[in-house]
N, C-alpha and C. Protein backbone atom coordinates (compact mmCIF):
# COMPACT_ATOMS: atom_id res chain seq x y z
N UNK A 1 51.41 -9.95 14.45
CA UNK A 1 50.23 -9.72 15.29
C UNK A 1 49.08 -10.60 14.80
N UNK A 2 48.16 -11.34 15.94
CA UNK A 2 47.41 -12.21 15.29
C UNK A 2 46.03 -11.31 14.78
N UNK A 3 45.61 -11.59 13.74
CA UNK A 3 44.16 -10.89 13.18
C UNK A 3 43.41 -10.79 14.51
N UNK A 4 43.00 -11.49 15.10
CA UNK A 4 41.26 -11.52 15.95
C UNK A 4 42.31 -10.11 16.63
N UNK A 5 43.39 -9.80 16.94
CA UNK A 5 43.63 -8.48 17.69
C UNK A 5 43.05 -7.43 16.71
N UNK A 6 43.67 -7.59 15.80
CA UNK A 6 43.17 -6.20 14.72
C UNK A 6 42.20 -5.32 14.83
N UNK A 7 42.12 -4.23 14.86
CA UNK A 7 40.50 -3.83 14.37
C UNK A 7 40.15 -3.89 12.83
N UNK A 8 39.24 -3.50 12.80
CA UNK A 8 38.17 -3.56 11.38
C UNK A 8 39.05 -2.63 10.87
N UNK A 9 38.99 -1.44 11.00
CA UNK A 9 39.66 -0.67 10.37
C UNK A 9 41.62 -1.04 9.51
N UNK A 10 42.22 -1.59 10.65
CA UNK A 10 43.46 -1.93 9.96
C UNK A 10 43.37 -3.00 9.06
N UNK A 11 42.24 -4.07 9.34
CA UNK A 11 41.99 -5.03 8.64
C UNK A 11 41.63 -4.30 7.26
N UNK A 12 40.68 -3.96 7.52
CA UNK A 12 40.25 -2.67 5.95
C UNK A 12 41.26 -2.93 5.02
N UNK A 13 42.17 -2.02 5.88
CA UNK A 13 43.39 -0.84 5.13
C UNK A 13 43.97 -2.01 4.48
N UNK A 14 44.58 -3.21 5.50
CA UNK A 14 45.63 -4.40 4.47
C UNK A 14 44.82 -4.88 3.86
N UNK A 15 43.59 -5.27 3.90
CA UNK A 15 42.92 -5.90 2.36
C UNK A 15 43.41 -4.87 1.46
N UNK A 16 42.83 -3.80 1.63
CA UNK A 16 43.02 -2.96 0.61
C UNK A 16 44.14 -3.02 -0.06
N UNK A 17 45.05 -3.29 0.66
CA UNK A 17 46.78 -2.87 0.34
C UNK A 17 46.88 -4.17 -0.05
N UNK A 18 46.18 -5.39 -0.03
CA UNK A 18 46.42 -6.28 -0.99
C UNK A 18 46.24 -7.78 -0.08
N UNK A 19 46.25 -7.32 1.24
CA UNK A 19 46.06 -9.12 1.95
C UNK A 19 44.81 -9.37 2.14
N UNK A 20 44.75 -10.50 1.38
CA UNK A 20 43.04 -11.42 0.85
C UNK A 20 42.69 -11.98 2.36
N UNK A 21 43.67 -12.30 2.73
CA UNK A 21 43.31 -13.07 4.35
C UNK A 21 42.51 -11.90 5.44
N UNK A 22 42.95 -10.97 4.95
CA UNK A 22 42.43 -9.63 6.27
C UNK A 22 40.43 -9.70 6.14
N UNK A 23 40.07 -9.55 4.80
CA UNK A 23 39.06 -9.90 4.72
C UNK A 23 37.85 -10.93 5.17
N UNK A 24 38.81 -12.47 5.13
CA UNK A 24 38.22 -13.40 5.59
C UNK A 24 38.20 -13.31 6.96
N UNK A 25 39.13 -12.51 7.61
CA UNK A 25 38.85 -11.96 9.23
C UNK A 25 37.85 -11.65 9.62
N UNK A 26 37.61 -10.46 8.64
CA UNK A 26 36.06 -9.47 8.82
C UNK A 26 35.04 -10.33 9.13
N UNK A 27 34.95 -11.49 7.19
CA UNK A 27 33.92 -12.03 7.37
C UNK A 27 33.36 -12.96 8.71
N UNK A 28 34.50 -13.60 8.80
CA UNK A 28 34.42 -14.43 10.08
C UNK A 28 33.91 -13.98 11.35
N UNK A 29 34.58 -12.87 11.76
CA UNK A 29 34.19 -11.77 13.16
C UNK A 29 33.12 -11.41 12.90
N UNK A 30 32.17 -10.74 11.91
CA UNK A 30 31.29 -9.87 11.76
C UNK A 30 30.06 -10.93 11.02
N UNK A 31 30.33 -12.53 10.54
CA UNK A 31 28.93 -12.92 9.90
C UNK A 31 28.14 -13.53 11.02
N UNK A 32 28.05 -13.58 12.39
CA UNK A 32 27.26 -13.95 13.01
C UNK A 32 25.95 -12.89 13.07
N UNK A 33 26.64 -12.16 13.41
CA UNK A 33 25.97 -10.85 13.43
C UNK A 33 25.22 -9.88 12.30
N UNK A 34 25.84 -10.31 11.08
CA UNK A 34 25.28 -9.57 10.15
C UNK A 34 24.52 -10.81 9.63
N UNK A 35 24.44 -12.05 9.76
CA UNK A 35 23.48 -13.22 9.20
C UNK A 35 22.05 -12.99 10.04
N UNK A 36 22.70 -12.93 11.19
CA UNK A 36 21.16 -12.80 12.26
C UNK A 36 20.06 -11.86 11.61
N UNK A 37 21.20 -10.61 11.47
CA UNK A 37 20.38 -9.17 11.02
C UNK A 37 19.50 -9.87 10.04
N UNK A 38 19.77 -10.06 8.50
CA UNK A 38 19.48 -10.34 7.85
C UNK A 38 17.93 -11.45 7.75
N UNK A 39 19.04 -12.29 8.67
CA UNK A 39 17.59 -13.62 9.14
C UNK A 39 16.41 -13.25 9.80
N UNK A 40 17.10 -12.19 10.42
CA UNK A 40 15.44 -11.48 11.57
C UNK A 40 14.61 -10.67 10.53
N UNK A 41 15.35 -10.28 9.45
CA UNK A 41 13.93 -9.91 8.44
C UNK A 41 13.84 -10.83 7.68
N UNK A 42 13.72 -11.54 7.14
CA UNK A 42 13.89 -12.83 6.05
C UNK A 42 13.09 -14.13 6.07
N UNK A 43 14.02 -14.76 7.29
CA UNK A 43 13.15 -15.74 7.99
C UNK A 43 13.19 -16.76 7.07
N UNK A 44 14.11 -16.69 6.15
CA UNK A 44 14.79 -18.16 5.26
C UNK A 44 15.78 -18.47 5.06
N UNK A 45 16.84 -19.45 5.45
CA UNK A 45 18.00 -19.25 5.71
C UNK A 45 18.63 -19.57 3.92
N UNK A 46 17.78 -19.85 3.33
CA UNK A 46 18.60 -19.89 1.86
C UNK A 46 18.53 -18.29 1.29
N UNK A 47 17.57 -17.84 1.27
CA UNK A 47 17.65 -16.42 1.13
C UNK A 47 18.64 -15.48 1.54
N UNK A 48 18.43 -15.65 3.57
CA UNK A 48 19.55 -15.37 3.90
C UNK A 48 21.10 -15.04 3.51
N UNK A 49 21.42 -16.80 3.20
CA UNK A 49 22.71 -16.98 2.50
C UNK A 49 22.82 -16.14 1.15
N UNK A 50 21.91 -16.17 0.67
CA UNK A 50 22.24 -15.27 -0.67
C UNK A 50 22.33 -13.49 -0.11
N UNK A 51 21.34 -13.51 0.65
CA UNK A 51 21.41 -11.86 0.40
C UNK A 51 23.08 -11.79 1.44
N UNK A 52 23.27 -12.31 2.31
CA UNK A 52 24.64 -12.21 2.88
C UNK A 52 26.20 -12.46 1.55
N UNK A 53 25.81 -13.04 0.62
CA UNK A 53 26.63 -13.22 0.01
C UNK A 53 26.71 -12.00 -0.70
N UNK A 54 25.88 -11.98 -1.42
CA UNK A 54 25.58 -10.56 -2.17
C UNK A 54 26.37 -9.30 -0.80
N UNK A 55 26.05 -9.09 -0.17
CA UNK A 55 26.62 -7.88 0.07
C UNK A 55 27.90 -7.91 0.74
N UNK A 56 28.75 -9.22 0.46
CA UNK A 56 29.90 -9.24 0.40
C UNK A 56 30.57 -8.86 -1.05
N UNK A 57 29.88 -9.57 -1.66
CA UNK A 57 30.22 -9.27 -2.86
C UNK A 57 30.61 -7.69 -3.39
N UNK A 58 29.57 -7.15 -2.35
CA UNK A 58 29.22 -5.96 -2.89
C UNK A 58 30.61 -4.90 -2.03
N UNK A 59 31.14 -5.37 -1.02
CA UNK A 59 31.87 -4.84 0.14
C UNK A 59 33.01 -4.83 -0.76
N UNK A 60 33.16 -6.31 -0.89
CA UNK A 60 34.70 -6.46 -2.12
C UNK A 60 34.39 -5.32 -2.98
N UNK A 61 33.09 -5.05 -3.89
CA UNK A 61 33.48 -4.36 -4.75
C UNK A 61 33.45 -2.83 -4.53
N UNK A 62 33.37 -2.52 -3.40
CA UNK A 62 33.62 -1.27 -3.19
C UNK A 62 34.92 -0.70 -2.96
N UNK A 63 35.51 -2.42 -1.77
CA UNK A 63 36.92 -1.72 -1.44
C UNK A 63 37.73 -1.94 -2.28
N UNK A 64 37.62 -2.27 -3.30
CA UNK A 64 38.61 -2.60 -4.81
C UNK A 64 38.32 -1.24 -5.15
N UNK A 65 37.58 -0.61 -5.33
CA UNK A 65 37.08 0.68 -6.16
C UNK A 65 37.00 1.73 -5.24
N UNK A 66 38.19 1.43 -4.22
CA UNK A 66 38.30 2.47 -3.04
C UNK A 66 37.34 3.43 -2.83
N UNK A 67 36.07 2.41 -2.56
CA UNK A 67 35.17 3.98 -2.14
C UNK A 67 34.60 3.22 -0.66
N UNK A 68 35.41 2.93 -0.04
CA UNK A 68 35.02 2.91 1.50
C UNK A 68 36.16 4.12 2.41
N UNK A 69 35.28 4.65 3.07
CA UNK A 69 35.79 5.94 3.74
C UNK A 69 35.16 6.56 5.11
N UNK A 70 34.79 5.06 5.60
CA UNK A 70 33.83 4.44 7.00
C UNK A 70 34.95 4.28 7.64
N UNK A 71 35.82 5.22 8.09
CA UNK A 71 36.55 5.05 9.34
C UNK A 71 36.49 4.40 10.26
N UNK A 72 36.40 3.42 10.37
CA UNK A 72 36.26 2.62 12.25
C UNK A 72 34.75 2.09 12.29
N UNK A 73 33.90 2.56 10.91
CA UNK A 73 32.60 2.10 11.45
C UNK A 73 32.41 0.89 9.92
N UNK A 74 33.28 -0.84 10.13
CA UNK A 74 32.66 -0.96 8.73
C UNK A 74 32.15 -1.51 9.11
N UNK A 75 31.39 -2.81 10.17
CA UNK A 75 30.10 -3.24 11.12
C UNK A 75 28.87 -2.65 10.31
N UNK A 76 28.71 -1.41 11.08
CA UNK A 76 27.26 -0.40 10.39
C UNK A 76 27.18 -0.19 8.79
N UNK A 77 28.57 -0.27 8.24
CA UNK A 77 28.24 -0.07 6.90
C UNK A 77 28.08 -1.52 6.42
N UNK A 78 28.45 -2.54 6.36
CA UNK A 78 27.83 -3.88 5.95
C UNK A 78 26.44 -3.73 6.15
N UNK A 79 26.10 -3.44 7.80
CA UNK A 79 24.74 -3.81 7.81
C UNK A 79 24.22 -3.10 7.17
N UNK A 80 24.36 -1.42 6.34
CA UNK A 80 23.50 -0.90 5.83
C UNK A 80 23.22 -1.62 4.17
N UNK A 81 24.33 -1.90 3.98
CA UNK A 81 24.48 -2.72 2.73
C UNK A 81 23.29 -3.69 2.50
N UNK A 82 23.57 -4.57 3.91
CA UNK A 82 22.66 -5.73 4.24
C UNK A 82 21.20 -5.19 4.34
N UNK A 83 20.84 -4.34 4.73
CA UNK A 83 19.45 -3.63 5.16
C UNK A 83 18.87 -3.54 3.51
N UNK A 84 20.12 -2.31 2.87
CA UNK A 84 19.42 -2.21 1.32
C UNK A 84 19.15 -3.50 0.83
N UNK A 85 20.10 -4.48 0.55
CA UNK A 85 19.99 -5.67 -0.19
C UNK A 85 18.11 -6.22 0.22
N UNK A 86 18.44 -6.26 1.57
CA UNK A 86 16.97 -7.04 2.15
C UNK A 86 15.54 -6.18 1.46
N UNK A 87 15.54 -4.91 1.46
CA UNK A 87 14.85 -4.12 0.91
C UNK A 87 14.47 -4.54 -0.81
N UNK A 88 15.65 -4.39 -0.60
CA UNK A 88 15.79 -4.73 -2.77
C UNK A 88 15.01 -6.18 -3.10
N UNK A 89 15.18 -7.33 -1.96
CA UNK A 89 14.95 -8.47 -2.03
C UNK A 89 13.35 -8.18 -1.94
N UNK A 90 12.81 -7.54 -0.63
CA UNK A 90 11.13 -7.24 -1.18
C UNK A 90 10.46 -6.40 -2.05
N UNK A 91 10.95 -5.65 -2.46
CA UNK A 91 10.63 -4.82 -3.59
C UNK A 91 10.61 -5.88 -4.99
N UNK A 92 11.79 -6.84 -5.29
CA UNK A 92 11.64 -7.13 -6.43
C UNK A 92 10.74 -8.56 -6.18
N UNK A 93 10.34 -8.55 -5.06
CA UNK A 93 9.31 -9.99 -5.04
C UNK A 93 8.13 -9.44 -4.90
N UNK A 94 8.02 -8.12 -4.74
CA UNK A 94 6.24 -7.34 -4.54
C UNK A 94 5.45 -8.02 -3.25
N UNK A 95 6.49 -8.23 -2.23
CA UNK A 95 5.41 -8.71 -1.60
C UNK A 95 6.16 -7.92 0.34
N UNK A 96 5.45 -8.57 0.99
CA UNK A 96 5.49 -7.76 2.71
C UNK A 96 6.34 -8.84 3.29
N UNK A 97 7.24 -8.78 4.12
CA UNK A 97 7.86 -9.74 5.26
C UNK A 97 6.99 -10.57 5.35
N UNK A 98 7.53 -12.08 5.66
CA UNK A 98 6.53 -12.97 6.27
C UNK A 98 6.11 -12.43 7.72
N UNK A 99 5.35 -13.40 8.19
CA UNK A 99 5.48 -13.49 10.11
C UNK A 99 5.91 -14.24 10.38
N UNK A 100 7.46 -14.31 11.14
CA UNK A 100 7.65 -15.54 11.72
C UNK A 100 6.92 -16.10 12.54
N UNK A 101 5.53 -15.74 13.30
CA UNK A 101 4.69 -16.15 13.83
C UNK A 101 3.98 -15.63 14.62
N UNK A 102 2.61 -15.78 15.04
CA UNK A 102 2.17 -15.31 15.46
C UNK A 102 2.63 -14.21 16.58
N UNK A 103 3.24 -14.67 17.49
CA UNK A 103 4.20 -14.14 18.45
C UNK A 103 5.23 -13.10 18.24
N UNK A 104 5.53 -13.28 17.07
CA UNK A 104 6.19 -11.68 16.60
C UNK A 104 5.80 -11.54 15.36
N UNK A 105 5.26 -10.49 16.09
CA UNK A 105 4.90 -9.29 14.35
C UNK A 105 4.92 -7.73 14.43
N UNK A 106 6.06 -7.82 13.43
CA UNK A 106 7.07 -6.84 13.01
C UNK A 106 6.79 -6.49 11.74
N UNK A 107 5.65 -6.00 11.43
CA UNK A 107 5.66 -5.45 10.14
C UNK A 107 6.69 -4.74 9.40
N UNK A 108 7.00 -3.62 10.41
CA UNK A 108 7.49 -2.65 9.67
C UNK A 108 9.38 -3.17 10.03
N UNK A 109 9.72 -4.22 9.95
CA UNK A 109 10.41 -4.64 10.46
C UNK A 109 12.06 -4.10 9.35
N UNK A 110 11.23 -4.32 7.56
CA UNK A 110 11.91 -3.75 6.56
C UNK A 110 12.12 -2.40 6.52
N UNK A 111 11.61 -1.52 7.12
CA UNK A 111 11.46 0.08 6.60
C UNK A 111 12.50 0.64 7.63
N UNK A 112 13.52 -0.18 8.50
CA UNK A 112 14.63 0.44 8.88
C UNK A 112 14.00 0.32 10.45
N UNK A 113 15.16 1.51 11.77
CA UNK A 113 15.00 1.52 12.59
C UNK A 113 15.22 3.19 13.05
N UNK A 114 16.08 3.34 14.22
CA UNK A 114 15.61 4.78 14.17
C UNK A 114 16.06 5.90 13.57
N UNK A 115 17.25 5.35 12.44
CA UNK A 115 17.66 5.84 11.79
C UNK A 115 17.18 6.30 10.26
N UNK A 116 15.82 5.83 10.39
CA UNK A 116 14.70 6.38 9.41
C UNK A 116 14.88 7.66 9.06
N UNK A 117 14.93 8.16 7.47
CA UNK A 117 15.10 9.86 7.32
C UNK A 117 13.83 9.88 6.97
N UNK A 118 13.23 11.27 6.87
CA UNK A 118 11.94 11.75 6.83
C UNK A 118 10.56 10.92 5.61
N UNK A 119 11.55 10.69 4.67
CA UNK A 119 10.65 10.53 3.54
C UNK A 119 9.79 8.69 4.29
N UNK A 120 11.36 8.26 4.37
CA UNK A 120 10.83 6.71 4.75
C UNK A 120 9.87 6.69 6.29
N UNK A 121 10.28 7.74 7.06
CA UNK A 121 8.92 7.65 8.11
C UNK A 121 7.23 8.05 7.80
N UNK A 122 7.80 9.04 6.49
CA UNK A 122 5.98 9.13 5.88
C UNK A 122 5.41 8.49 5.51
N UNK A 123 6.28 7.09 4.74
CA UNK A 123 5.78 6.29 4.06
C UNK A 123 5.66 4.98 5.05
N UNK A 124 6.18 4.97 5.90
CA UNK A 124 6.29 4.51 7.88
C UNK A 124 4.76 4.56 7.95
N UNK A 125 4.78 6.54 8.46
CA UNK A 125 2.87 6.64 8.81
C UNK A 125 1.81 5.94 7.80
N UNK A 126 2.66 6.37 6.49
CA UNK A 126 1.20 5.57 5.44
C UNK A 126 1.07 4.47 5.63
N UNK A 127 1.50 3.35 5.52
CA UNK A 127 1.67 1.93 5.63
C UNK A 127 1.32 2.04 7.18
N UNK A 128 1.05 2.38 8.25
CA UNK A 128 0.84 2.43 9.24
C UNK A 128 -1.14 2.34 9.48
N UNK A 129 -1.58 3.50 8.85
CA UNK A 129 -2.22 4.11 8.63
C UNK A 129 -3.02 2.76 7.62
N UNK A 130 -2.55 2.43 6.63
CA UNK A 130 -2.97 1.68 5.84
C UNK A 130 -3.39 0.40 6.75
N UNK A 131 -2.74 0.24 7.56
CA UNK A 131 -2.93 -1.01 8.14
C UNK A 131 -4.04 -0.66 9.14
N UNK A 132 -4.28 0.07 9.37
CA UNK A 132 -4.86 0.42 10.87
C UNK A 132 -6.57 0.13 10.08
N UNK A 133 -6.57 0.52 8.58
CA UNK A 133 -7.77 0.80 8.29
C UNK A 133 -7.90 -0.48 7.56
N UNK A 134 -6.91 -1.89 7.03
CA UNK A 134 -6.90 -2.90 7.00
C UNK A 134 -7.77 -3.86 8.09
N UNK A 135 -7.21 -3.04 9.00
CA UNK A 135 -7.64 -4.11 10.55
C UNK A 135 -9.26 -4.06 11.08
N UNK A 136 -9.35 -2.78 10.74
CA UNK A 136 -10.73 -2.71 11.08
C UNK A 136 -11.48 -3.37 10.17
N UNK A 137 -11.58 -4.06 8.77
CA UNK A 137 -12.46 -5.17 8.45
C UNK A 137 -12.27 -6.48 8.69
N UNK A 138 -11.15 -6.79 9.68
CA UNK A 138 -11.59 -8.44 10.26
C UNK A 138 -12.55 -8.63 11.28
N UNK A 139 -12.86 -9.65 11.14
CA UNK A 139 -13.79 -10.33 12.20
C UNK A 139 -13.31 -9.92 13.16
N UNK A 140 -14.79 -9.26 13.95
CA UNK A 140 -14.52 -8.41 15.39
C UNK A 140 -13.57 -9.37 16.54
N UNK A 141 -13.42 -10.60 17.05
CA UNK A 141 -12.71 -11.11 17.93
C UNK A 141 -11.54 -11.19 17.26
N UNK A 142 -10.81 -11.13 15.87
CA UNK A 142 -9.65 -11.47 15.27
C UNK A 142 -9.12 -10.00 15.25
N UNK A 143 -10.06 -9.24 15.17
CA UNK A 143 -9.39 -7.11 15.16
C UNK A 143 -9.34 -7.53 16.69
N UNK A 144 -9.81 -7.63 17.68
CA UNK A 144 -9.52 -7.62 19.05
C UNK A 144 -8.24 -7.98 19.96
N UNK A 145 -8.05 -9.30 19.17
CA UNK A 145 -6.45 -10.24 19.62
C UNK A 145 -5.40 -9.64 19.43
N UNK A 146 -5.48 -8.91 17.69
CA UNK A 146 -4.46 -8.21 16.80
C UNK A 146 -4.18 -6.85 17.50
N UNK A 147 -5.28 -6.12 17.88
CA UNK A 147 -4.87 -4.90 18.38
C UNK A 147 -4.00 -4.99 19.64
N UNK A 148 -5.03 -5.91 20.89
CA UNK A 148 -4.05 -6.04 22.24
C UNK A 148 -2.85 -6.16 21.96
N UNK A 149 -2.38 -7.37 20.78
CA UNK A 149 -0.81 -8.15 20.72
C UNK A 149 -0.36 -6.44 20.04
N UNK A 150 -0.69 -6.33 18.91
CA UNK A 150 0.10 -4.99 18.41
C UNK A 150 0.76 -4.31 19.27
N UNK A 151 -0.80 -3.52 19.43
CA UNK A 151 -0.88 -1.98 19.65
C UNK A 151 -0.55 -1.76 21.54
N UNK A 152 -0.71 -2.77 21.66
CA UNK A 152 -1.07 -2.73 23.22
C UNK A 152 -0.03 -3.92 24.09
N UNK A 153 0.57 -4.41 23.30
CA UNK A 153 1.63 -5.43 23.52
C UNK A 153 1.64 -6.26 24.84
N UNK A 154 0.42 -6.70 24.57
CA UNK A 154 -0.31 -7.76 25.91
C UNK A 154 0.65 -9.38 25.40
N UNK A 155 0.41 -10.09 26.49
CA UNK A 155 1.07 -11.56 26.36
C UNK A 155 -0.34 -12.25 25.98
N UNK A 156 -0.22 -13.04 25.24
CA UNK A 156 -1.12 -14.25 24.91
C UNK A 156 -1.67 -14.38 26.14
N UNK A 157 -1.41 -14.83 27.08
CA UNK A 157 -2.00 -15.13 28.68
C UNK A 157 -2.79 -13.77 29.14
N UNK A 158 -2.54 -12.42 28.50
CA UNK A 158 -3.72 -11.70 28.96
C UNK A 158 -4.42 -11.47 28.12
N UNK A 159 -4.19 -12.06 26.76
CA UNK A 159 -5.37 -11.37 25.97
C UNK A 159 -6.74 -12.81 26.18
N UNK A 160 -5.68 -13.77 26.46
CA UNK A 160 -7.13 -15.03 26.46
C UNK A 160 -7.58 -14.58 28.39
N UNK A 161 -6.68 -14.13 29.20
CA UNK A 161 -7.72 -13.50 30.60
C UNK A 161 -8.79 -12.32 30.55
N UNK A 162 -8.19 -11.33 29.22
CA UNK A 162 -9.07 -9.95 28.88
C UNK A 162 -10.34 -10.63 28.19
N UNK A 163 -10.41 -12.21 27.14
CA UNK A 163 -11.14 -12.17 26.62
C UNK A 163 -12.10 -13.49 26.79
N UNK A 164 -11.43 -13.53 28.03
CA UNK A 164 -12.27 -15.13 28.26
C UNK A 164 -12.05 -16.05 27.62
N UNK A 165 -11.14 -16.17 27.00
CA UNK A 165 -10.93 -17.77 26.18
C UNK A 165 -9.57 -18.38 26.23
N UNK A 166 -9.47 -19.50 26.01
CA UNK A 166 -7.96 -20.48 26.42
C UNK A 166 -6.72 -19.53 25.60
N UNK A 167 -6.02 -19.81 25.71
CA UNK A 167 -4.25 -18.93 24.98
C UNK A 167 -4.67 -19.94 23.97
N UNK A 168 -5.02 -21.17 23.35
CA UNK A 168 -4.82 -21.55 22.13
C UNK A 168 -6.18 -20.94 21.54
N UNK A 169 -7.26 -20.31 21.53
CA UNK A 169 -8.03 -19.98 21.24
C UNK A 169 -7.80 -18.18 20.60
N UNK A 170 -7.05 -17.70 21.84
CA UNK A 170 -6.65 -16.74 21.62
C UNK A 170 -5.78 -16.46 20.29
N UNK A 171 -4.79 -17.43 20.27
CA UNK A 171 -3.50 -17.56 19.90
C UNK A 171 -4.13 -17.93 18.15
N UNK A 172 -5.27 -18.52 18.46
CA UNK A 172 -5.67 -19.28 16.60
C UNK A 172 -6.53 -18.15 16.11
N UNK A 173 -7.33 -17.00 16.56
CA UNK A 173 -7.47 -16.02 16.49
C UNK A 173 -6.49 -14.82 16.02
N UNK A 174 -5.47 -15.21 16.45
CA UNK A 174 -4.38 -14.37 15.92
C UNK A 174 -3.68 -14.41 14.38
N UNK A 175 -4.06 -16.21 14.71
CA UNK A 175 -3.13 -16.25 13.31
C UNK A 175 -3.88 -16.21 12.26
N UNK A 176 -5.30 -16.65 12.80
CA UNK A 176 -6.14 -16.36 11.33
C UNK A 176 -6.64 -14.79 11.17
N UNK A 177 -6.24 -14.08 12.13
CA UNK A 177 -6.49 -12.34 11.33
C UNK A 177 -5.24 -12.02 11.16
N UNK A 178 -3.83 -12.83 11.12
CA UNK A 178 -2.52 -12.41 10.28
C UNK A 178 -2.87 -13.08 8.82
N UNK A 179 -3.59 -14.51 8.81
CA UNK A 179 -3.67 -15.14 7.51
C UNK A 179 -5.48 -13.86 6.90
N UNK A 180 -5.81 -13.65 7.25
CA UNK A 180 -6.75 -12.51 6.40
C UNK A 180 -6.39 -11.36 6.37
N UNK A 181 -5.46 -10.51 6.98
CA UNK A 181 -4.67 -9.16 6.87
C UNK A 181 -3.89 -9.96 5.35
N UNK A 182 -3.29 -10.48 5.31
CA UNK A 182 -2.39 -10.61 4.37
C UNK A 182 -3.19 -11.25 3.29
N UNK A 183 -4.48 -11.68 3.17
CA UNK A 183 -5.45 -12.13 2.43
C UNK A 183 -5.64 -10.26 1.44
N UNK A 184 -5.99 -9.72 2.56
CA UNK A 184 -6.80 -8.58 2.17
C UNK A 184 -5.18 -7.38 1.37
N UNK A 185 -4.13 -7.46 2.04
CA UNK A 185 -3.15 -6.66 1.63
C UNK A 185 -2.48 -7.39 -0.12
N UNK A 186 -2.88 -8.94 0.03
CA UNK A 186 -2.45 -9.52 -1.41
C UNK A 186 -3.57 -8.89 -2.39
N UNK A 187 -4.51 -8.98 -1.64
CA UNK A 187 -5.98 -8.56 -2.64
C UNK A 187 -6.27 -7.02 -3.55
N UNK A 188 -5.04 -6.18 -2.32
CA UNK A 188 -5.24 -4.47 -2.72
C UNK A 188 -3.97 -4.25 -3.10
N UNK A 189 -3.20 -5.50 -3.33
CA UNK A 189 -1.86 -5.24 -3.50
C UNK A 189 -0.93 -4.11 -3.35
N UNK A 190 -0.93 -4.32 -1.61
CA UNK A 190 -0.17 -3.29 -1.04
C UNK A 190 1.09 -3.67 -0.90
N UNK A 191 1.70 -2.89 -0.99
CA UNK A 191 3.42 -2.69 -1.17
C UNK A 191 3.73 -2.50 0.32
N UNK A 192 4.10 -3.36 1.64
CA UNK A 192 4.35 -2.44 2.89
C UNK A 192 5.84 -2.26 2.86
N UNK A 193 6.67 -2.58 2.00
CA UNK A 193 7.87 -1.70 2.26
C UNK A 193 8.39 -0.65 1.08
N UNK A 194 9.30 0.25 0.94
CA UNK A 194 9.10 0.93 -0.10
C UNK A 194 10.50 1.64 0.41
């Protein structure tokens, strides 16, 4: 039977049982998808490559030490792997996600999705909360741009029609109250993931 038929799961089981090739299946089928993940918080593809390596590494060393017991789901368990690793990666650099740019900003992009358990959504609201009271000391037209794009998830084209000024005007407004938010969060050395 050719591999790409397989599922994850039988693939699993014969690594386990000893065929090295079943693995390189996985990786193959499943690293588009788990590189992206990774890259959409990251936003460096050398980083990337490492933290993807690493939690292969880490996959091997679980299913050698038979403690995978993810029935049918090993997709979600890489990526959770991948999620911690990315986590671990900002924690031990002390610092917040970049922005990939003005145009998306995803702060909380590290602190998971809706599978958040209680503790990490409090610390969700704080860092939330923290920011909200961040924002209110930029320059009044740079808190203005930031809130619409945020909070209010306007297009560049309505926040320069809401505010009277060109989309590149708008748009350089934006990036210089992302480059002073992150002025002011290096300054109080805030931790936004945790």
């Amino acid at each position: 039977m050719r591999h790409e038929l397989i599922t994850d799961a039988v693939l699993v089981k014969n690594y386990m049982n000893g065929d090295e090739s079943a693995l390189s299946t996985l990786i193959h089928r499943h690293k588009q998808r788990i590189y992206s993940f990774i890259y959409s918080k990251v936003f460096d593809r050398d980083i990337t490559e490492d933290i993807f390596q690493d939690a292969f590494i880490k996959v091997i060393k679980n299913l050698k030490l038979g403690k995978y017991n993810e029935e049918g789901k090993f997709l979600p368990w890489v990526m959770r792997i991948s999620h911690n690793l990315v986590i671990d990666h900002f924690r031990r650099n002390n610092r917040m996600p970049k922005f990939d740019n003005a145009g998306d900003f995803n702060i909380f992009s590290v602190l998971g999705d809706s599978s958040l358990n209680a503790e990490k959504q409090l610390i969700k609201e704080q860092v939330e909360c923290d920011l909200r009271r961040l924002i209110q000391e930029l320059p009044e037209d740079q808190k203005e741009v930031l809130i619409m794009r945020m909070y209010k998830d306007m297009s560049f084209k309505e926040i320069s029609e809401r505010t009277n000024v060109s989309i590149n005007t708008a748009l350089g407004r934006m990036r210089y109250a992302l480059i002073n938010l992150r002025k002011v969060i290096d300054q109080n050395n805030i931790i936004l993931t945790n």
